[in-house]
Protein backbone atom coordinates (compact mmCIF):
# COMPACT_ATOMS: atom_id res chain seq x y z
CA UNK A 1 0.00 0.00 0.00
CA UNK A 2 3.15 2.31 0.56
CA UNK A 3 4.09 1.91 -2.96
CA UNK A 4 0.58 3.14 -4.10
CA UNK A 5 2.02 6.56 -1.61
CA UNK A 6 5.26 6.87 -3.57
CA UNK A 7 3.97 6.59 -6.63
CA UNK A 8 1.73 9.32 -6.33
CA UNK A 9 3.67 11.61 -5.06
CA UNK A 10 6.30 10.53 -7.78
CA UNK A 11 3.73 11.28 -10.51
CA UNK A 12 2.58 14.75 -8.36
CA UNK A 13 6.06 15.67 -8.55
CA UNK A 14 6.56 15.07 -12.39
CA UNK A 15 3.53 16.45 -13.44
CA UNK A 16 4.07 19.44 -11.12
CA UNK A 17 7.45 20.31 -12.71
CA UNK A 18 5.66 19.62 -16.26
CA UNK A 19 2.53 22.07 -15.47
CA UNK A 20 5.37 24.75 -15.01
CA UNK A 21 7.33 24.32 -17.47
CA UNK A 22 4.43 24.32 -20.20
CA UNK A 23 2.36 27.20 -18.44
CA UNK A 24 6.07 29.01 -18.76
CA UNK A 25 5.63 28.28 -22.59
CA UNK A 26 2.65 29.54 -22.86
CA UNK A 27 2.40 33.05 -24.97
CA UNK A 28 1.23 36.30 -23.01
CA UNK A 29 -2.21 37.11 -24.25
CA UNK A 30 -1.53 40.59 -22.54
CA UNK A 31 -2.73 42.44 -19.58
CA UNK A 32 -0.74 41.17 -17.13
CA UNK A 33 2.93 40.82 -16.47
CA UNK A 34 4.22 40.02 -19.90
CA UNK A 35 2.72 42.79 -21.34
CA UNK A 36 3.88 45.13 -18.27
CA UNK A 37 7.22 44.43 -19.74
CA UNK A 38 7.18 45.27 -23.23
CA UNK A 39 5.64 41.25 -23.82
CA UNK A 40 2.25 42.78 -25.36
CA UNK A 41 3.79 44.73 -27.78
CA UNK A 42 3.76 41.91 -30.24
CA UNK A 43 0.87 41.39 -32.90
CA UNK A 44 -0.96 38.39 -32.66
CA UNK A 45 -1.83 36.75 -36.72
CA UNK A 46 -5.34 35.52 -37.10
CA UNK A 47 -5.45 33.36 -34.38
CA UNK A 48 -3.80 30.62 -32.21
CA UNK A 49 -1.59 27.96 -34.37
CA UNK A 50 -1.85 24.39 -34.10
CA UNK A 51 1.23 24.33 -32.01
CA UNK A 52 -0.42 26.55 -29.47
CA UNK A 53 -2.93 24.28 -29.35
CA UNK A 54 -1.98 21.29 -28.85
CA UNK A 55 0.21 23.02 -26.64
CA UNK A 56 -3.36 23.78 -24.85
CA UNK A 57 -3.99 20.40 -24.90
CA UNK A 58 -1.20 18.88 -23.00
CA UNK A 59 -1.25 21.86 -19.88
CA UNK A 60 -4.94 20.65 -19.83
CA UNK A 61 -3.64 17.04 -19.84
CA UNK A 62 -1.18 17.35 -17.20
CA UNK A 63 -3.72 19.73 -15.44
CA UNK A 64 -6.06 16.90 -15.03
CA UNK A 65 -3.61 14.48 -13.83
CA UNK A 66 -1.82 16.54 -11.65
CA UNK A 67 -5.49 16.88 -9.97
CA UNK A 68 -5.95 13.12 -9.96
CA UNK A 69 -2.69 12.70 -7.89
CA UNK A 70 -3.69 15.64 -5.30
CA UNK A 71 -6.96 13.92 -4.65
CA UNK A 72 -5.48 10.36 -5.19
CA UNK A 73 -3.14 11.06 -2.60
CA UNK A 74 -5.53 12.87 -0.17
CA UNK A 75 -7.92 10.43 -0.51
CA UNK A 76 -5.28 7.57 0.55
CA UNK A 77 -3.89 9.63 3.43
CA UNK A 78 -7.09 9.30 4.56
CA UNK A 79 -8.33 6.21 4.61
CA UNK A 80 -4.65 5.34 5.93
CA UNK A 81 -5.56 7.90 8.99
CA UNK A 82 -8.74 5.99 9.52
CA UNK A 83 -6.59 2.26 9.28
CA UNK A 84 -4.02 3.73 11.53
CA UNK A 85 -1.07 3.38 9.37
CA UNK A 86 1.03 6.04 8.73
C-alpha cells in the first residue's frame, strides 16, 4: 500500500514540474505581467496555431492528472488515517 504513496507523489512531482514548465511556454495574451514588460507589444496573426494548441492540450492534460494525484493522494492519506497506518 506504501508503494501506491510513492507513486503518487512521484507522478505529483513530475507532473508538477511539467505544469510549469508548459504554463512558462505559454504566450502572453496581454494584460498582465508580460505585457507590463514590453511582452504585449507583439501582434498576434489571425489566431492561435496548431502548435499553441496542442500546446493547450497537454497543460490541460497534465492539469487533469496533476489533480488526480492531489486527490489520489488525499484520498489515501485518509483512509490510511482511519486504518491507523502512517
Amino acid at each position: 500500500m506504501m508503494a501506491f504513496a510513492y507513486t503518487l507523489i512521484t507522478l505529483l512531482g513530475v507532473t508538477s514540474g511539467l505544469m510549469m514548465l508548459l504554463v512558462l511556454l505559454h504566450r502572453g495574451k496581454g494584460g498582465g505581467l508580460s505585457s507590463m514588460f514590453g511582452g504585449g507589444v507583439s501582434s498576434s496573426l489571425a489566431g492561435s496555431s496548431v502548435a499553441e494548441k496542442n500546446l493547450d492540450r497537454y497543460t490541460v492534460l497534465v492539469g487533469v492528472l496533476w489533480f488526480g494525484c492531489v486527490v489520489g493522494l488525499g484520498i489515501w492519506l485518509k483512509i490510511a488515517q482511519n486504518a491507523g497506518v502512517s
